[in-house]
Protein backbone atom coordinates (compact mmCIF):
# COMPACT_ATOMS: atom_id res chain seq x y z
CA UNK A 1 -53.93 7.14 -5.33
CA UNK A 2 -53.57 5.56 -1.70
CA UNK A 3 -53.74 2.11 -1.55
CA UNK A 4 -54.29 0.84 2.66
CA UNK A 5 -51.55 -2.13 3.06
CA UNK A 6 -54.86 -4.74 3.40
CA UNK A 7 -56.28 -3.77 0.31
CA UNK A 8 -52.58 -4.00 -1.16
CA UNK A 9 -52.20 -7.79 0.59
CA UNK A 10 -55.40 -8.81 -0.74
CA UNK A 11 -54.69 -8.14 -4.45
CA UNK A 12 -51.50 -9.69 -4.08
CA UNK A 13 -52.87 -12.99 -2.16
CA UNK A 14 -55.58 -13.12 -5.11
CA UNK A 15 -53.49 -13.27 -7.75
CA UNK A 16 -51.02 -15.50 -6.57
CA UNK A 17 -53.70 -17.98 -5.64
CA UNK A 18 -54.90 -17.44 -9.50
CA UNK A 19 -51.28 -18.10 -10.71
CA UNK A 20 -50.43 -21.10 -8.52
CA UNK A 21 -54.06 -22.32 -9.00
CA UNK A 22 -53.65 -22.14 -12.81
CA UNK A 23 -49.69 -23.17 -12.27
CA UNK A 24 -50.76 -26.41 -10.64
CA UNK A 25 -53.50 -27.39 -12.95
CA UNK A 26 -51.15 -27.87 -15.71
CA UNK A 27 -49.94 -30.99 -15.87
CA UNK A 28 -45.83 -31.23 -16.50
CA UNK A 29 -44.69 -28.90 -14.47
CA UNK A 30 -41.76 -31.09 -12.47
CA UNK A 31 -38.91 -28.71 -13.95
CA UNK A 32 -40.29 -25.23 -12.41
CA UNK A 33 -37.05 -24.68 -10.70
CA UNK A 34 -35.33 -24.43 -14.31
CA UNK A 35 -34.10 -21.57 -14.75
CA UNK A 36 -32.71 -20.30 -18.17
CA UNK A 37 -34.68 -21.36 -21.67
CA UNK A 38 -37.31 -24.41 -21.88
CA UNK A 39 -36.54 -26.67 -24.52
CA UNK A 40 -39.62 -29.06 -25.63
CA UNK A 41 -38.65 -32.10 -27.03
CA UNK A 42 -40.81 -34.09 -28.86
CA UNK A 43 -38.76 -38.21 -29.25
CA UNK A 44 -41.50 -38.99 -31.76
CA UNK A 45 -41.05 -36.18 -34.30
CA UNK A 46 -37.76 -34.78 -33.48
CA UNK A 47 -38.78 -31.18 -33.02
CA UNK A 48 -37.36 -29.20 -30.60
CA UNK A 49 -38.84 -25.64 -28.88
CA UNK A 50 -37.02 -22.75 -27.09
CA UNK A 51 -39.08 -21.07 -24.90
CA UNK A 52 -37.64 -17.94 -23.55
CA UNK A 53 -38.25 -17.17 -20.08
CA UNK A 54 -40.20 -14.31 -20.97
CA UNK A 55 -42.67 -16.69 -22.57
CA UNK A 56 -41.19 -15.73 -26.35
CA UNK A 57 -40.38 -18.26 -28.66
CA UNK A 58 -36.98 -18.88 -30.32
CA UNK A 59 -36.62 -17.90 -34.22
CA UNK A 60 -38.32 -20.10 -36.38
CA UNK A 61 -40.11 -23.03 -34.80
CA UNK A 62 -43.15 -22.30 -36.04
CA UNK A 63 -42.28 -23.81 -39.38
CA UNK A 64 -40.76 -26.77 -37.65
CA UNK A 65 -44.15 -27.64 -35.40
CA UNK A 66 -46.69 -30.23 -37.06
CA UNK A 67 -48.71 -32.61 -35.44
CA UNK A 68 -51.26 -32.38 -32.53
CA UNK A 69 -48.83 -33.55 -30.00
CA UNK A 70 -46.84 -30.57 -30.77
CA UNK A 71 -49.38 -28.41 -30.86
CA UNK A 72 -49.87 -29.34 -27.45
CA UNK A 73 -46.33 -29.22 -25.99
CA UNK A 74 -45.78 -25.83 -27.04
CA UNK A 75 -48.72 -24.38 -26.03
CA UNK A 76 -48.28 -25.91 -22.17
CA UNK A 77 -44.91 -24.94 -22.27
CA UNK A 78 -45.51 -21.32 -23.58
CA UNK A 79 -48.40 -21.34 -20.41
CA UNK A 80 -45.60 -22.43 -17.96
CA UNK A 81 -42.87 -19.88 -19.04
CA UNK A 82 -46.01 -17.32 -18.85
CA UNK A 83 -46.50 -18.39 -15.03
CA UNK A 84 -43.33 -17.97 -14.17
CA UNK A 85 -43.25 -14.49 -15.32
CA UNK A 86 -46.25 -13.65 -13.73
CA UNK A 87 -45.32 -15.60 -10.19
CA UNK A 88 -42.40 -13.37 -10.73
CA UNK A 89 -44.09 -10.24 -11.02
CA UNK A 90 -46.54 -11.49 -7.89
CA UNK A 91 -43.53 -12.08 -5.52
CA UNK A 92 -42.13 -8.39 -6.48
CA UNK A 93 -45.46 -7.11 -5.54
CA UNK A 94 -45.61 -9.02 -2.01
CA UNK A 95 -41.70 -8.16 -1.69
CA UNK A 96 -41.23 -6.63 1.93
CA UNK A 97 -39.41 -3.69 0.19
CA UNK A 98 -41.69 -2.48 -2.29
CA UNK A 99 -43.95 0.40 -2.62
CA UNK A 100 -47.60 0.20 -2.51
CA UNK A 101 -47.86 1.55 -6.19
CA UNK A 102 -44.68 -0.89 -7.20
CA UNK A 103 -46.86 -3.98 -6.13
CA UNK A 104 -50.49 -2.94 -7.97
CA UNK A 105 -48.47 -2.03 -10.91
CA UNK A 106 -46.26 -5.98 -10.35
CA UNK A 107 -49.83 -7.11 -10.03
CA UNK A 108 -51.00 -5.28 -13.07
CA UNK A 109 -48.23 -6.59 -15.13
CA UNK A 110 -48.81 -10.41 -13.86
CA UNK A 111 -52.65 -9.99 -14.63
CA UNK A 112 -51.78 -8.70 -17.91
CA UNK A 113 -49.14 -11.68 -18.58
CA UNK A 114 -52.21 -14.18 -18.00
CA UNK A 115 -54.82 -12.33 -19.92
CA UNK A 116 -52.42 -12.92 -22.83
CA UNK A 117 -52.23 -16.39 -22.64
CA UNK A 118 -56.00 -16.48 -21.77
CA UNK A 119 -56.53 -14.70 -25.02
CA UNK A 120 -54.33 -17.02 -26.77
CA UNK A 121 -56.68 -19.99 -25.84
CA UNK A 122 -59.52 -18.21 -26.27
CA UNK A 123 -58.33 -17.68 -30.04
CA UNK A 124 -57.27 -21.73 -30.53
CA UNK A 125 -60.83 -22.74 -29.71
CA UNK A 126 -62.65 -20.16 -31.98
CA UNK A 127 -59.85 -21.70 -34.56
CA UNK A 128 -60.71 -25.12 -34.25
CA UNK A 129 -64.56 -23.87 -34.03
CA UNK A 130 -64.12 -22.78 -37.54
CA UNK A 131 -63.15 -26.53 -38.63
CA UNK A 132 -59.58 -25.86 -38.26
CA UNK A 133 -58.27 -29.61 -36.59
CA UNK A 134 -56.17 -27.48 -34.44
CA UNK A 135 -54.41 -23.97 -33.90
CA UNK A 136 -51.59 -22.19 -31.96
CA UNK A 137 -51.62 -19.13 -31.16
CA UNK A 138 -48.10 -17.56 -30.12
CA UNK A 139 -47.96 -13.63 -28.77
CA UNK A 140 -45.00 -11.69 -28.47
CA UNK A 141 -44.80 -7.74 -28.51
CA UNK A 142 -44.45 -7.03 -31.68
CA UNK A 143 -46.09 -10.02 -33.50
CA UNK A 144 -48.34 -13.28 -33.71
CA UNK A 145 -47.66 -16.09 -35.29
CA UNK A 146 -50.86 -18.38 -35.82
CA UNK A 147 -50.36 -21.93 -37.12
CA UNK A 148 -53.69 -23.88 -38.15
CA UNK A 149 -53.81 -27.66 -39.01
CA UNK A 150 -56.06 -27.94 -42.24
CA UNK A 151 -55.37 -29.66 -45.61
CA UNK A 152 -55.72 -26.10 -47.46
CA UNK A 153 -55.60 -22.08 -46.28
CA UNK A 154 -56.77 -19.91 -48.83
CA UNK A 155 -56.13 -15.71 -48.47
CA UNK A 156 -59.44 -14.88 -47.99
CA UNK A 157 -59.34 -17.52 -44.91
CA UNK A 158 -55.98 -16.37 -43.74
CA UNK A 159 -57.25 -12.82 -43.90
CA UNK A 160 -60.40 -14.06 -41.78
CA UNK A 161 -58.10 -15.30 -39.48
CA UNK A 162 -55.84 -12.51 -39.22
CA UNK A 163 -59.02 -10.35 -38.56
CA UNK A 164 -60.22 -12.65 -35.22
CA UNK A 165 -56.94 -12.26 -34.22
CA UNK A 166 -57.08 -8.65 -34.17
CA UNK A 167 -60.29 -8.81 -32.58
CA UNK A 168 -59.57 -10.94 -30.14
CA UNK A 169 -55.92 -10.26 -28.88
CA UNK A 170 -56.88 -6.66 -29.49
CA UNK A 171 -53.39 -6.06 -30.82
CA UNK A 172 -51.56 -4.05 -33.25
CA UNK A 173 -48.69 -6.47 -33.94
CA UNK A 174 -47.81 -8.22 -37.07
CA UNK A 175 -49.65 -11.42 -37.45
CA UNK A 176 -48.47 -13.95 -39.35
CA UNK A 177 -50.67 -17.16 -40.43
CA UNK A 178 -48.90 -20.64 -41.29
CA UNK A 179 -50.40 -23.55 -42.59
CA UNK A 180 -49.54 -26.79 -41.40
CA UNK A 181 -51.32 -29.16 -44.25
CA UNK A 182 -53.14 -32.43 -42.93
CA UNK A 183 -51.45 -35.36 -44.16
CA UNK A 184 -54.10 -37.67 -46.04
């Protein structure tokens, strides 16, 4: 497949206006140099995140998060280590060097990288839809790890949940379901 250099520069300048526009509309973004892991750091609830830069998440935190202001930390820190990748993958594709099919498939990959977390969202809200108080949603290649916020999760409902996961992320990964009970 031929790809004309314009048609090449104008797939690259659209996504990397979609990154940076999405980069930039997250708040808490002052340490985007960082290179390395992200750790998130939570003063009120001592609970500490690794973020890989591959947007992949450190062992297991999951049974360490609780709390909507966690909830929230991790899932904007997850989004920035996802934009990084995928501002990664953009600059490859606009690299003076590469090949016409090296950038669409760069482009491909960063698209792909953003879908994910777009799913991911996408997923929370149905959650919390469901009267859930709140959910996180965590990809990685070979699994999913879904925490909801609720004072009880039965089977049948983690099974429901496991099903709109597989639905919606339109994976075949292991998904995993963790309850973090509602103090009363």
């Amino acid at each position: 497949m031929v790809l004309k250099k314009q048609t090449v520069w104008l797939l690259t300048m659209l996504s990397l206006m979609l990154v940076l526009g999405v980069y930039y509309a997250y708040p808490g973004n002052q340490n985007a140099g960082d290179e390395g892991t992200d750790p998130i750091a939570s003063e009120e609830a001592g609970v500490e995140v690794e973020v890989n830069e591959d947007g992949t998440v450190d062992g297991d935190m999951i049974a360490s998060l609780s709390g909507n202001d966690n909830y929230t930390e991790a899932r904007l820190k997850l989004n920035e280590a996802r934009h990084k990748e995928a501002e990664q993958y953009t600059r490859e594709a606009s690299a003076e060097g590469s090949s016409a099919e090296e950038a669409v498939a760069a482009n491909d990959k960063s698209i792909e990288i953003l879908a994910v977390g777009d799913n991911e969202q996408m997923l929370e809200s149905l959650l919390r839809a469901e009267g859930y108080n709140d959910a996180l949603v965590m990809s990685e290649a070979d699994s999913v790890q879904i925490m909801v916020q609720a004072e009880s999760l039965s089977k049948a409902e983690a099974n429901s949940i496991m099903q709109l996961a597989k639905e919606h992320l339109q994976t075949t990964a292991d998904i995993s379901v963790h309850l973090d009970e509602i103090a009363e």
